[in-house]
PDB file of N, CA and C in Angstrom:
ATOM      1  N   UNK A   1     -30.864  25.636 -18.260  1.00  0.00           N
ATOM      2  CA  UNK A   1     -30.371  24.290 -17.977  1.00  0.00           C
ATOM      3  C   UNK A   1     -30.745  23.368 -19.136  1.00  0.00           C
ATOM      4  N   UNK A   2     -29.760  22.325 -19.884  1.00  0.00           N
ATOM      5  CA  UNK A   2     -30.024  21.876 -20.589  1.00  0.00           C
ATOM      6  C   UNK A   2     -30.990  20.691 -20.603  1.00  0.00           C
ATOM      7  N   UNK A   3     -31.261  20.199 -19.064  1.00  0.00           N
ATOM      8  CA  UNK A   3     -32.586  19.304 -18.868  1.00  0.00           C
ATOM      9  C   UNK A   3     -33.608  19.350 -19.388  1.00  0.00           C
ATOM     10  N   UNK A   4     -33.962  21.244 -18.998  1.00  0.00           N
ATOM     11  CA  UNK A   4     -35.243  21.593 -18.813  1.00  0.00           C
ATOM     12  C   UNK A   4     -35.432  21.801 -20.532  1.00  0.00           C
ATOM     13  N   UNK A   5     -34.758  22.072 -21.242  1.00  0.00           N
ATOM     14  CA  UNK A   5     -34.600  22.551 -22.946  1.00  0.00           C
ATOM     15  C   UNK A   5     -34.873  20.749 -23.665  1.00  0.00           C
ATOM     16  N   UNK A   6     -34.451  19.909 -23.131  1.00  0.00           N
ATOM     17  CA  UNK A   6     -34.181  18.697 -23.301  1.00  0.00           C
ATOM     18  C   UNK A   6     -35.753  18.205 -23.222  1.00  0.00           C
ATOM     19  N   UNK A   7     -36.368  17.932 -22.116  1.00  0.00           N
ATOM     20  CA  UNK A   7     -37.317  17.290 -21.711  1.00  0.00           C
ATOM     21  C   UNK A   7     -38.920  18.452 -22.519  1.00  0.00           C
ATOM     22  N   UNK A   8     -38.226  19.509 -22.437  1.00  0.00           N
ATOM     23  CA  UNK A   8     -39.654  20.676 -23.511  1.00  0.00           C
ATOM     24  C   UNK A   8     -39.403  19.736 -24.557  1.00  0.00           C
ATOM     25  N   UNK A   9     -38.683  19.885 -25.531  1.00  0.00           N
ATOM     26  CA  UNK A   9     -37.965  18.966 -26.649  1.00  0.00           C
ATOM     27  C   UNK A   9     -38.466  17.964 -27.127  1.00  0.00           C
ATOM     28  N   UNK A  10     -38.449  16.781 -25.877  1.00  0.00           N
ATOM     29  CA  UNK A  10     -39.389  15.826 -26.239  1.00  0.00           C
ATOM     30  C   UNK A  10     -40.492  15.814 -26.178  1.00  0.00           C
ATOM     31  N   UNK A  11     -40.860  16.703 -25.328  1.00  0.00           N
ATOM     32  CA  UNK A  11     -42.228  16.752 -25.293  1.00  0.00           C
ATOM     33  C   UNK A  11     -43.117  17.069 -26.457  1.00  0.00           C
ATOM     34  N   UNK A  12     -42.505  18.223 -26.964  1.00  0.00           N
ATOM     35  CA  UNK A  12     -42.572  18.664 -28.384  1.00  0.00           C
ATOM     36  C   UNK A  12     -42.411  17.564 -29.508  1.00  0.00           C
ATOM     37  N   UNK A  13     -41.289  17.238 -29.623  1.00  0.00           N
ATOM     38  CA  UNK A  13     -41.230  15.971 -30.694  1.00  0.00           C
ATOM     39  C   UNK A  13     -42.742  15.014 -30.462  1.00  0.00           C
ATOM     40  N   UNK A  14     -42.920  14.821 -29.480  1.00  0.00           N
ATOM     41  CA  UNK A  14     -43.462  13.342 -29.153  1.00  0.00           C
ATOM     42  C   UNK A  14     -45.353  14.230 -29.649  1.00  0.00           C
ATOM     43  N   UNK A  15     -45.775  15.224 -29.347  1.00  0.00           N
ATOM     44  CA  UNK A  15     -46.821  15.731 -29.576  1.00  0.00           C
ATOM     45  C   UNK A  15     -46.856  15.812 -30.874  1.00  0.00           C
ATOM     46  N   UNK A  16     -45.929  16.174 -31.967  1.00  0.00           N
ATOM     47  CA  UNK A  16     -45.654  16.740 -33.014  1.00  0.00           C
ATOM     48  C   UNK A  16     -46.023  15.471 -33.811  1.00  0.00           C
ATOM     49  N   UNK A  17     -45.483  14.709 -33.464  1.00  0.00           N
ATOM     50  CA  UNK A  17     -46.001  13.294 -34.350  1.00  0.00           C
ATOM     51  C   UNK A  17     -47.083  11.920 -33.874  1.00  0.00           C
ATOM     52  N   UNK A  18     -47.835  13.180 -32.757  1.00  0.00           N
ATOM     53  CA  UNK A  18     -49.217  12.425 -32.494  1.00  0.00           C
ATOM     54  C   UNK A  18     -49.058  11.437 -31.650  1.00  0.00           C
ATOM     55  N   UNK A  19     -47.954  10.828 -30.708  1.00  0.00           N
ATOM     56  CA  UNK A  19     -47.358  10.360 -30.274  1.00  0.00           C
ATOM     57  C   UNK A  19     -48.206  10.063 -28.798  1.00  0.00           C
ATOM     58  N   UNK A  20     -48.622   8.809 -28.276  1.00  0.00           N
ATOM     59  CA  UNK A  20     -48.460   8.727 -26.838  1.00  0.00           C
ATOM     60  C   UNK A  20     -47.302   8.316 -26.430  1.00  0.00           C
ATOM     61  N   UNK A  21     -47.020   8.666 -24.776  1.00  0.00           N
ATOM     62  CA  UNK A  21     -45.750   8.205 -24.535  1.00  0.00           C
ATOM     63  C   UNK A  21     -45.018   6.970 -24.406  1.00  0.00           C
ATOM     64  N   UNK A  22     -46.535   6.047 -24.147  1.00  0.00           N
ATOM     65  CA  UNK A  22     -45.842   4.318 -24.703  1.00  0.00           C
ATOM     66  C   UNK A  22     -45.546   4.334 -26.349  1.00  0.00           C
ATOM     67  N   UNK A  23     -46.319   5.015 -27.526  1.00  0.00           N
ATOM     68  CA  UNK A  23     -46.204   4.609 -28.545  1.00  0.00           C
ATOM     69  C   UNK A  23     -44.521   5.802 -29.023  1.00  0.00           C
ATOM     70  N   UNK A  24     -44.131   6.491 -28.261  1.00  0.00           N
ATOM     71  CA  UNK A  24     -42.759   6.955 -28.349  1.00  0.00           C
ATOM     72  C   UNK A  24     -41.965   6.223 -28.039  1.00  0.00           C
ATOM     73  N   UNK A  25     -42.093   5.971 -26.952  1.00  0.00           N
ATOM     74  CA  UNK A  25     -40.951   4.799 -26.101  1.00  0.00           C
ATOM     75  C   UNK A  25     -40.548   4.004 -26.972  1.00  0.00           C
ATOM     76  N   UNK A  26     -41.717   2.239 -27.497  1.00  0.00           N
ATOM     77  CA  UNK A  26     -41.724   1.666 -28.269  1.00  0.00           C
ATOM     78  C   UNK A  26     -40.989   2.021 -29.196  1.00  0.00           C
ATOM     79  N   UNK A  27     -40.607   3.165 -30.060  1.00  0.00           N
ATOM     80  CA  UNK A  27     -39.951   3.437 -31.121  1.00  0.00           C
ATOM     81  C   UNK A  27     -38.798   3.490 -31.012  1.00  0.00           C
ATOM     82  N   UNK A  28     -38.538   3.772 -30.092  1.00  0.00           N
ATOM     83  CA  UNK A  28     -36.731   4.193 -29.759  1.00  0.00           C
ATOM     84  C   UNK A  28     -36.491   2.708 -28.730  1.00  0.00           C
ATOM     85  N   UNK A  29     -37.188   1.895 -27.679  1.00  0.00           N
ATOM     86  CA  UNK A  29     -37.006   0.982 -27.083  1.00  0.00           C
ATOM     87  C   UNK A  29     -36.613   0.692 -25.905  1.00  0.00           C
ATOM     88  N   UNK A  30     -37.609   1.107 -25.476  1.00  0.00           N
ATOM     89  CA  UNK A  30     -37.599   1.769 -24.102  1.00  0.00           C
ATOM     90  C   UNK A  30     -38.898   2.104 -23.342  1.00  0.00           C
ATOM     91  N   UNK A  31     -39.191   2.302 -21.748  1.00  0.00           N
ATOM     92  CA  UNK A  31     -40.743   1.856 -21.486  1.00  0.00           C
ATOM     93  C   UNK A  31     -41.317   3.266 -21.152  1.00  0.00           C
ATOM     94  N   UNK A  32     -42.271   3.561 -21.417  1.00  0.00           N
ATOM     95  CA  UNK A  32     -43.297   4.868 -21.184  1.00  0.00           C
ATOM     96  C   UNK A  32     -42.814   5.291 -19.906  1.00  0.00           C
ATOM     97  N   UNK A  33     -42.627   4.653 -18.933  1.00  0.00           N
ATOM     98  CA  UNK A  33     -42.236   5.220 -17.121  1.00  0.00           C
ATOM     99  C   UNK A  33     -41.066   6.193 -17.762  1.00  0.00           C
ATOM    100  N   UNK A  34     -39.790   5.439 -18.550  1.00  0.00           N
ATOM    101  CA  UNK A  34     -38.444   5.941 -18.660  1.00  0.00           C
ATOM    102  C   UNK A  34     -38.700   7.211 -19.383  1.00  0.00           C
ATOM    103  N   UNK A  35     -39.351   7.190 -20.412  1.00  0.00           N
ATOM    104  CA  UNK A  35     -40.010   8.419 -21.133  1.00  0.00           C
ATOM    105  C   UNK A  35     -40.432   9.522 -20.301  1.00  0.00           C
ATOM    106  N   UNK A  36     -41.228   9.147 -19.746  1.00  0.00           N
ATOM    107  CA  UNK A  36     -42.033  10.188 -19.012  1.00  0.00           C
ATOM    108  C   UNK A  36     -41.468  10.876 -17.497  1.00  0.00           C
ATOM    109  N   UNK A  37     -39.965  10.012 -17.635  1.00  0.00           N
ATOM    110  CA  UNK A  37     -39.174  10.856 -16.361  1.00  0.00           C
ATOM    111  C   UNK A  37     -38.205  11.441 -17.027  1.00  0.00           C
ATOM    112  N   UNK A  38     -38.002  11.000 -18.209  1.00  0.00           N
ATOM    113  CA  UNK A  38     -37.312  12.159 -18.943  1.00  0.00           C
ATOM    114  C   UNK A  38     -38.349  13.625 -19.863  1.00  0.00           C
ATOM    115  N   UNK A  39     -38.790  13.222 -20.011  1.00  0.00           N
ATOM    116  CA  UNK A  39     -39.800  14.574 -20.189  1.00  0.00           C
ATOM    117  C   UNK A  39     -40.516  15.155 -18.893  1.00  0.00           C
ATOM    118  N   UNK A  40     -40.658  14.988 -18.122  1.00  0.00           N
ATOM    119  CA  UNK A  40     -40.368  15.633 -16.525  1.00  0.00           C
ATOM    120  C   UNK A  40     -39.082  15.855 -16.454  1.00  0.00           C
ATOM    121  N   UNK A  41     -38.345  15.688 -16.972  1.00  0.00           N
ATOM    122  CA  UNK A  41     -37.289  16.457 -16.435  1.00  0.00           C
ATOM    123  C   UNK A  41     -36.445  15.755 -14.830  1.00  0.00           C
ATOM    124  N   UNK A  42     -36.879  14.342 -15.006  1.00  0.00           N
ATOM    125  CA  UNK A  42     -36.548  13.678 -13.475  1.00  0.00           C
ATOM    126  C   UNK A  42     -35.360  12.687 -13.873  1.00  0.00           C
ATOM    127  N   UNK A  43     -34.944  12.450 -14.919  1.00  0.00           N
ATOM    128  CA  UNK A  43     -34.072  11.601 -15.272  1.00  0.00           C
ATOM    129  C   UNK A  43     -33.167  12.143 -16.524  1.00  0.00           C
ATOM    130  N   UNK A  44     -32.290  12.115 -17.036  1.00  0.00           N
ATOM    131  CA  UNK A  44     -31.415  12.315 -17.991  1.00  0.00           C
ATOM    132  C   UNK A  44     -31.152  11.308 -18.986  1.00  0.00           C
ATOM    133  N   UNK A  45     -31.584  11.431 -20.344  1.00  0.00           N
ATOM    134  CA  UNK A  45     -31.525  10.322 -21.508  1.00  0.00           C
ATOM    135  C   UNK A  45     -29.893   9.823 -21.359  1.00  0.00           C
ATOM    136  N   UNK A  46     -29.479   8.922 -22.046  1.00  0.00           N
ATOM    137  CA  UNK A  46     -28.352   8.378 -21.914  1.00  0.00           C
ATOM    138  C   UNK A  46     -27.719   8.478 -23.198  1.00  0.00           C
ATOM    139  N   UNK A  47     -26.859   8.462 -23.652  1.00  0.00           N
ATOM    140  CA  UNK A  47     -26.087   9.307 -24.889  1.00  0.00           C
ATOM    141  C   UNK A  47     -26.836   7.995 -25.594  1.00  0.00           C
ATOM    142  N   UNK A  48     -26.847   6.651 -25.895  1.00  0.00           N
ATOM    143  CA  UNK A  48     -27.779   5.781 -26.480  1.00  0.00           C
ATOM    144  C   UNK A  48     -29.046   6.268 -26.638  1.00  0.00           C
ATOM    145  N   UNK A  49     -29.453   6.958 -25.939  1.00  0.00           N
ATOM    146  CA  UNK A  49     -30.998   6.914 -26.461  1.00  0.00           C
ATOM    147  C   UNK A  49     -31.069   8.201 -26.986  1.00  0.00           C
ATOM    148  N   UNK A  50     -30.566   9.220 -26.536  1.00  0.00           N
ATOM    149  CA  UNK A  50     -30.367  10.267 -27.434  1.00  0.00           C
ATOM    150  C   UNK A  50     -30.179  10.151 -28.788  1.00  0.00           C
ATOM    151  N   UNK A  51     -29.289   9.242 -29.647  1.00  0.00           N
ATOM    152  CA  UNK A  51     -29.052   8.722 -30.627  1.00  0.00           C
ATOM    153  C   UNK A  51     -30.383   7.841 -31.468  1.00  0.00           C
ATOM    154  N   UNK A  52     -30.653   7.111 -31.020  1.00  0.00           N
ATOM    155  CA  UNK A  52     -31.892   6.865 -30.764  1.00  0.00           C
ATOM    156  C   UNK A  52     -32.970   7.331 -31.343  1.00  0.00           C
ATOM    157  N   UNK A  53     -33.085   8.442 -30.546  1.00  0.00           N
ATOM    158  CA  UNK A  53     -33.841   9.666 -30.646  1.00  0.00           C
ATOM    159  C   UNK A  53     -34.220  10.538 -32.040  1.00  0.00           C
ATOM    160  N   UNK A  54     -32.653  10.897 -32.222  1.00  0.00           N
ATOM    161  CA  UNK A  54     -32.374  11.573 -33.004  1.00  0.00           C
ATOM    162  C   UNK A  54     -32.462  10.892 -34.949  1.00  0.00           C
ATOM    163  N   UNK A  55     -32.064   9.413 -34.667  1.00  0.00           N
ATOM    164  CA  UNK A  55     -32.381   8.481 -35.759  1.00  0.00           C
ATOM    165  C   UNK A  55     -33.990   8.281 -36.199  1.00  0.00           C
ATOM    166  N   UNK A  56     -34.553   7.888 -34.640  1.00  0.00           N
ATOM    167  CA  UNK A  56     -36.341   7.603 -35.307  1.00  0.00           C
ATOM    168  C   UNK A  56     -36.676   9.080 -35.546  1.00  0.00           C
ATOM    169  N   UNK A  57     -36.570  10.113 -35.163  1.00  0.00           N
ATOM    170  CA  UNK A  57     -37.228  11.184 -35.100  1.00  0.00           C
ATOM    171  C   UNK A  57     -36.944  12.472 -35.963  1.00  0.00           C
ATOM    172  N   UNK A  58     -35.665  11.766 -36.584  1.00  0.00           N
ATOM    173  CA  UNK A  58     -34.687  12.934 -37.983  1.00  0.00           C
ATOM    174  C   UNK A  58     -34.542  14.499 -36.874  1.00  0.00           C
ATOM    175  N   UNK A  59     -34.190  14.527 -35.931  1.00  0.00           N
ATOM    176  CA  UNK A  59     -33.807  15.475 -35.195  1.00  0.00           C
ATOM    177  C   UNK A  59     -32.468  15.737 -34.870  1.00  0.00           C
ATOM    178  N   UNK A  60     -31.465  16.587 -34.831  1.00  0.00           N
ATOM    179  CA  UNK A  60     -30.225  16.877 -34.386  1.00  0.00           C
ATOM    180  C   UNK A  60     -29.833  16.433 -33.117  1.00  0.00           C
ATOM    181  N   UNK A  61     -28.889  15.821 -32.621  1.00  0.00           N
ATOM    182  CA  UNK A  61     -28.547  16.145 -30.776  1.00  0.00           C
ATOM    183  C   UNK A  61     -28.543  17.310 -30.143  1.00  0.00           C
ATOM    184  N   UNK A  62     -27.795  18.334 -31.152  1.00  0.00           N
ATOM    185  CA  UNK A  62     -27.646  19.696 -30.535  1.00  0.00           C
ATOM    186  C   UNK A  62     -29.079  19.968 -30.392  1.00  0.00           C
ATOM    187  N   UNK A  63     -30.442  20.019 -31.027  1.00  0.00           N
ATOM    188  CA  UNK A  63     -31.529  20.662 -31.149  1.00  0.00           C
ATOM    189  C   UNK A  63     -32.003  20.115 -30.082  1.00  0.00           C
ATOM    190  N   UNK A  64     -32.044  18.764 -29.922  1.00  0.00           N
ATOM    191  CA  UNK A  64     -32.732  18.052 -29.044  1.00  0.00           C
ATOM    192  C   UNK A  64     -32.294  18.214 -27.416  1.00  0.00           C
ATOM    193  N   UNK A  65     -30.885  18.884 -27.281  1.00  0.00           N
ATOM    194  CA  UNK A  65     -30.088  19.366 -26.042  1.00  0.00           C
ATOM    195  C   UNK A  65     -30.472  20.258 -25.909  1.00  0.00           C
ATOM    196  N   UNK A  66     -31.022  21.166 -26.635  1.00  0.00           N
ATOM    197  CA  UNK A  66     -31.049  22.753 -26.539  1.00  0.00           C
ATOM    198  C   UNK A  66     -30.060  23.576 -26.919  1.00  0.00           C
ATOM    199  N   UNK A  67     -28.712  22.889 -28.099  1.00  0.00           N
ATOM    200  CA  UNK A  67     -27.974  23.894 -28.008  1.00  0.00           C
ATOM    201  C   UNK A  67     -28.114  24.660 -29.255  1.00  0.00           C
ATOM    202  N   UNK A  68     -28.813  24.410 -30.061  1.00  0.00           N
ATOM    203  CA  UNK A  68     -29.587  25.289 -31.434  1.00  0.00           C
ATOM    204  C   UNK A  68     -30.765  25.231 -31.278  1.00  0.00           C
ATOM    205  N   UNK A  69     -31.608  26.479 -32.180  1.00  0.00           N
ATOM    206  CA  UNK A  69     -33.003  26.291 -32.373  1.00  0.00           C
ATOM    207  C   UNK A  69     -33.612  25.329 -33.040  1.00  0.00           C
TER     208      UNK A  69
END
């Protein structure tokens, strides 16, 4: 499921660059709660923040979806 590939993902990103989950949020613009239900896997990023994402963090969409390594 591409959630569960999604939310590992960030989790990964966000560890990788030493990251707490307010000081992730903050970067992309957006609050630690929203973060942390998308890395649980309880909420689904929104094609905006995916983008987002992918801008502060120099990461692909596909990678960050799970659909490449």
């Amino acid at each position: 499921m591409i959630e569960d590939v999604s939310a590992k993902r960030l989790y990964e990103l966000r560890e990788k660059n030493g990251l707490s989950t307010r000081a992730a949020a903050e970067r992309i613009g957006t609050s630690s709660s929203v973060w942390n239900r998308w890395e649980n896997g309880k909420n689904r990023m929104t094609s905006f923040f995916i983008i987002q994402i992918c801008k502060e963090f120099g990461v692909s969409a596909d990678w960050l979806l799970g659909l490449t390594d």
